[in-house]
Protein backbone atom coordinates (compact mmCIF):
# COMPACT_ATOMS: atom_id res chain seq x y z
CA UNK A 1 0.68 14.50 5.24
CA UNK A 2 -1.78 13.95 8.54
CA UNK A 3 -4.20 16.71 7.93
CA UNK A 4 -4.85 19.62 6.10
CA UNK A 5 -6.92 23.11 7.10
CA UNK A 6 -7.67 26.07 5.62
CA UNK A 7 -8.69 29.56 7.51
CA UNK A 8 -10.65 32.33 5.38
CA UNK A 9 -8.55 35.61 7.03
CA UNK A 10 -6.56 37.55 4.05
CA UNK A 11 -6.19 35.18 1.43
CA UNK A 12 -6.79 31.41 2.74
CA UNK A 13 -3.67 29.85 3.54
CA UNK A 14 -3.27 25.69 3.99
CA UNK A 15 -1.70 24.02 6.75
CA UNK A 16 -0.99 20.42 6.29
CA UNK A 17 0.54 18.08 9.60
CA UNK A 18 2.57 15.39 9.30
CA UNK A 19 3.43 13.12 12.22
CA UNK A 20 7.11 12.54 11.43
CA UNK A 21 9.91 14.91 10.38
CA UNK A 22 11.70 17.89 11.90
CA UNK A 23 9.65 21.06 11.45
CA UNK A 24 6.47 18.90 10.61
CA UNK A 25 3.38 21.51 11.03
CA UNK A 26 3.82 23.59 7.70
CA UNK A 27 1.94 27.11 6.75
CA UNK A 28 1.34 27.54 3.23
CA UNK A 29 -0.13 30.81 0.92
CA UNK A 30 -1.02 31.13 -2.21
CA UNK A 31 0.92 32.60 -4.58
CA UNK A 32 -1.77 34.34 -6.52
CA UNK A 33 -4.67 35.46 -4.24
CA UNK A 34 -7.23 35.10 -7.55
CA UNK A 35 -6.40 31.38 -7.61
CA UNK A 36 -6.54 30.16 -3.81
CA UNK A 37 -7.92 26.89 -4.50
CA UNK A 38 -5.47 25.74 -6.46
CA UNK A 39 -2.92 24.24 -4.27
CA UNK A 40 -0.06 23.49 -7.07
CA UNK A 41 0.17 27.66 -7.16
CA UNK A 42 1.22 27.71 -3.29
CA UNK A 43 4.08 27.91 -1.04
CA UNK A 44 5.43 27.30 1.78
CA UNK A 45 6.12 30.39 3.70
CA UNK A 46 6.92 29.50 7.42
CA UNK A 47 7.11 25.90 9.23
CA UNK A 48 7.35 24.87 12.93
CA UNK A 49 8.05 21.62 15.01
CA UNK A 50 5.03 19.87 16.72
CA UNK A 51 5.43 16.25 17.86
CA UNK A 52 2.97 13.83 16.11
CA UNK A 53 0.93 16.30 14.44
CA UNK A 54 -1.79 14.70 13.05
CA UNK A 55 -4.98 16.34 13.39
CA UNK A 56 -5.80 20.05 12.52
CA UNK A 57 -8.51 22.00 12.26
CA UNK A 58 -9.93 26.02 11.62
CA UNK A 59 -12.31 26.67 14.08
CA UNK A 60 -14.52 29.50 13.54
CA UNK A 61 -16.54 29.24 16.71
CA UNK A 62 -13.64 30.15 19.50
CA UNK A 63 -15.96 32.77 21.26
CA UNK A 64 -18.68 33.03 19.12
CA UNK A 65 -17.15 35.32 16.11
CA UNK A 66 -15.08 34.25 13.07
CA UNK A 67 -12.64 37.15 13.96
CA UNK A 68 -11.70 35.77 16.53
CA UNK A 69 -11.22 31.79 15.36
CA UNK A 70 -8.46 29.24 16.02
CA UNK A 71 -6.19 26.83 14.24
CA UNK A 72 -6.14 23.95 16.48
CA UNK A 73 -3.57 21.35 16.30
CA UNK A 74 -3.58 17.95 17.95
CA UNK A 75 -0.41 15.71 18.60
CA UNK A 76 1.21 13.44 20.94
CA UNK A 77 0.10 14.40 24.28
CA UNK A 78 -1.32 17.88 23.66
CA UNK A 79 -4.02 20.31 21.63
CA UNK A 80 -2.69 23.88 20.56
CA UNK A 81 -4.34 26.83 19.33
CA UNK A 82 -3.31 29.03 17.44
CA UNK A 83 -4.04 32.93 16.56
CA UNK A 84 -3.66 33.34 12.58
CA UNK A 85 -2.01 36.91 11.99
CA UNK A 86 -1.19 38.61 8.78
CA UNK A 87 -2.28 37.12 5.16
CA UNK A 88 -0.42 35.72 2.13
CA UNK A 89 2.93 35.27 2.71
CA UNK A 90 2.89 37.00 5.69
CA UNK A 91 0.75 34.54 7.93
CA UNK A 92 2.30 33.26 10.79
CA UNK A 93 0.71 31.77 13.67
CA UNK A 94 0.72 32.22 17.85
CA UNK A 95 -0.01 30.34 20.15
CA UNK A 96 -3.29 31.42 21.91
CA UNK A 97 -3.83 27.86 24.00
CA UNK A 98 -2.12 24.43 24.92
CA UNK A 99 -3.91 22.03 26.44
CA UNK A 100 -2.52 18.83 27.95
CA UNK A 101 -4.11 15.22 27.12
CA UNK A 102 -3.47 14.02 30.53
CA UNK A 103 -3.99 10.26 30.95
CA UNK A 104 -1.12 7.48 31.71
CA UNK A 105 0.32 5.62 28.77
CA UNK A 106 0.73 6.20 24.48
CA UNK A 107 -0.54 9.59 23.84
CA UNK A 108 -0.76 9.83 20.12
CA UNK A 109 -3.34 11.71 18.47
CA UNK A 110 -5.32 11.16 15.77
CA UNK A 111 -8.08 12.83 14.68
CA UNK A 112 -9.87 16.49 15.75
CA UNK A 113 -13.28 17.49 14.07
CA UNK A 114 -16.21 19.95 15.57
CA UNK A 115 -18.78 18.20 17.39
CA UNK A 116 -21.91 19.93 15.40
CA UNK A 117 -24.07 19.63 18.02
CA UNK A 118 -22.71 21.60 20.56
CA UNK A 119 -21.49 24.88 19.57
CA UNK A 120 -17.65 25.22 20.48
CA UNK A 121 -16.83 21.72 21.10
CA UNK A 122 -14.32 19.61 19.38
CA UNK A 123 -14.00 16.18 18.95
CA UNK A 124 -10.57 14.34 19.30
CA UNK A 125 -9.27 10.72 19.13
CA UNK A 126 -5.66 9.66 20.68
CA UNK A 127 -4.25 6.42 21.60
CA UNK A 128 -6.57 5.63 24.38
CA UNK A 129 -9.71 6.72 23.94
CA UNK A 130 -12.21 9.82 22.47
CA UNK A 131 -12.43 12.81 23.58
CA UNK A 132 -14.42 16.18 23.88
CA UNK A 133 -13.25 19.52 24.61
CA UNK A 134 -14.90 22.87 25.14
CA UNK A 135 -13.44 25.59 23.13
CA UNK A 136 -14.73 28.08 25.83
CA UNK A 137 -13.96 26.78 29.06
CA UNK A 138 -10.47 27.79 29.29
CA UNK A 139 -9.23 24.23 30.71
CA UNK A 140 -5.62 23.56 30.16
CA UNK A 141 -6.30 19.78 30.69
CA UNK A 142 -8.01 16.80 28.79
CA UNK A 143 -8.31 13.72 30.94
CA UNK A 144 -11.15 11.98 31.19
CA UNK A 145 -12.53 10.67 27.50
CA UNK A 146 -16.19 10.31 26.25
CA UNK A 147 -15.40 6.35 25.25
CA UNK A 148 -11.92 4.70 26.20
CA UNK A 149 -11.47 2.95 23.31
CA UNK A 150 -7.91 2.31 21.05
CA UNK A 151 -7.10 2.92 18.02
CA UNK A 152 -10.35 4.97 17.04
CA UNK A 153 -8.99 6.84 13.84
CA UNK A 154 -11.40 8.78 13.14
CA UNK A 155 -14.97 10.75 14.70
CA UNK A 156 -17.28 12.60 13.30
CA UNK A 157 -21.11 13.75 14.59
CA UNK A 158 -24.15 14.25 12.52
CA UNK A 159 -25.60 17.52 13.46
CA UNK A 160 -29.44 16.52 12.67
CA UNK A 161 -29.70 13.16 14.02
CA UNK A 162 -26.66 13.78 16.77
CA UNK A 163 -25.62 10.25 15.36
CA UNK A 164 -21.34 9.66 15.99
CA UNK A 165 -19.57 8.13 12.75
CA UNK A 166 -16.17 6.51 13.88
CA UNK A 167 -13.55 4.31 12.12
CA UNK A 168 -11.36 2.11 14.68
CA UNK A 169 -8.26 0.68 13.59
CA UNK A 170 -6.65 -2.68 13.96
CA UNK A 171 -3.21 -4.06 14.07
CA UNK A 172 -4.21 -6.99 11.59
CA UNK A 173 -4.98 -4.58 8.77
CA UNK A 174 -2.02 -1.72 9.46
CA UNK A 175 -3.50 0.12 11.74
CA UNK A 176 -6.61 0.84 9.62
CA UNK A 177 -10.59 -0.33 9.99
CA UNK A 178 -12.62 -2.37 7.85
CA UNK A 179 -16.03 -1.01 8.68
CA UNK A 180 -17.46 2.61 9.21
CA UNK A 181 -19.41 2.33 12.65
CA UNK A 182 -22.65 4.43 13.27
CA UNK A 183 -24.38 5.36 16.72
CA UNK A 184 -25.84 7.53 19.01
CA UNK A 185 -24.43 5.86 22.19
CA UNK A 186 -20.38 5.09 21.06
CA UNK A 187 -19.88 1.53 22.46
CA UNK A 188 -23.12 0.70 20.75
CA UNK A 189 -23.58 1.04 16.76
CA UNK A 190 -26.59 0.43 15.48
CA UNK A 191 -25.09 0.21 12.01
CA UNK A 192 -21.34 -1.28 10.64
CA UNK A 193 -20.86 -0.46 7.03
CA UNK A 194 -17.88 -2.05 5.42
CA UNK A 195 -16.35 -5.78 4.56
CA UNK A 196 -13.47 -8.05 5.63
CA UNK A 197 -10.69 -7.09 3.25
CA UNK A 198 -11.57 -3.20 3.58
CA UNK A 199 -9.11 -0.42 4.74
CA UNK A 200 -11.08 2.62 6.56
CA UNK A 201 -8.73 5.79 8.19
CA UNK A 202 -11.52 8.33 7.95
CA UNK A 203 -15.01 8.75 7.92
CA UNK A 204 -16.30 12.33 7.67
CA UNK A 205 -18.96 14.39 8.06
CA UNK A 206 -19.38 18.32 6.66
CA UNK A 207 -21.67 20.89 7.54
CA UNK A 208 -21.19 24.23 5.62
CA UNK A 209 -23.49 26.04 8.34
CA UNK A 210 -19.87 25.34 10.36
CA UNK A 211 -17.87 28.18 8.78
């Protein structure tokens, strides 16, 4: 499992990603609505194939109202959102927006958060580089990234000090880092937190005024 959301429409229902497999992006509900946070009682109820999914994410923000939030869903070489209908173990999902990561080489994603700082932008991470994306601005295409850097497994952004909190992988350690870097400015931290021997995928940061 790559990732794991859930959306608060009808009773919440999970929606973990795996990068490998046949139909690899999987919707889950509850079985019993009184006990939604206990994930042994759900089920899988629909599942649907999408190519290195690894990062997902409920976005409440899409347009400014909950109502009318996305699932987004990052894999190799593109960004899809999707429009949760129904509840239970009737959710099913449509898709509302693809958007192309356009750049030449390995386009495998990694990681999507909200950048808390700017209402309606996410945050993603693919082979080559990081990347931001404006919920709101209807572009079909990613291109051009914030830092072109490899391997960077993870972002996340402070919402008070506007600080970015990244993990970059290497291939000596498996693909995963051994320090958490911290910065305003991404090719410059002004504080590594971690040791030689460590093994970092992701660092994260939460903000409850999000949802």
């Amino acid at each position: 499992m790559q990732g794991r959301s859930c959306h608060p429409p009808g009773p919440r229902s999970c929606h973990p990603g795996s990068s490998k497999g046949g139909k690899n992006l999987q919707l889950y509900s509850p079985k019993n609505p009184d006990k939604i946070n206990d994930f042994d009682s759900h089920e899988r109820v629909n599942s649907w194939s999408f190519p290195g999914a690894h990062g997902i994410l409920w976005d409440p923000r899409t347009k400014n109202e909950v109502s009318k939030g996305v699932l987004w869903v990052l894999g190799d070489g593109r960004l899809v959102g999707y429009k949760v209908k129904g509840s239970g173990q009737n959710t099913d999902l449509d898709v509302w927006r693809e958007v192309v990561i356009d750049h030449p080489g390995a386009k495998m994603g990694h990681d999507l958060q909200p950048d808390y700082t700017k209402r309606g932008h996410l945050l993603l991470t693919d082979s080559k580089g990081v990347y931001r994306y404006d919920v709101n601005s209807n572009d079909k295409v990613v291109g051009k990234p914030i830092w072109a850097k490899e391997r960077v497994k993870s972002i996340a952004r402070h919402p008070t000090t506007k600080e970015y909190v990244w993990v970059v992988g290497s291939p000596d350690t498996g693909e995963m880092g051994t320090k958490v870097s911290i910065g305003k400015d991404l090719e410059s931290p002004t504080d590594e937190r971690g040791w030689s021997d460590a093994r970092f995928y992701k660092a994260r940061i939460f903000s409850a005024a999000y949802e």
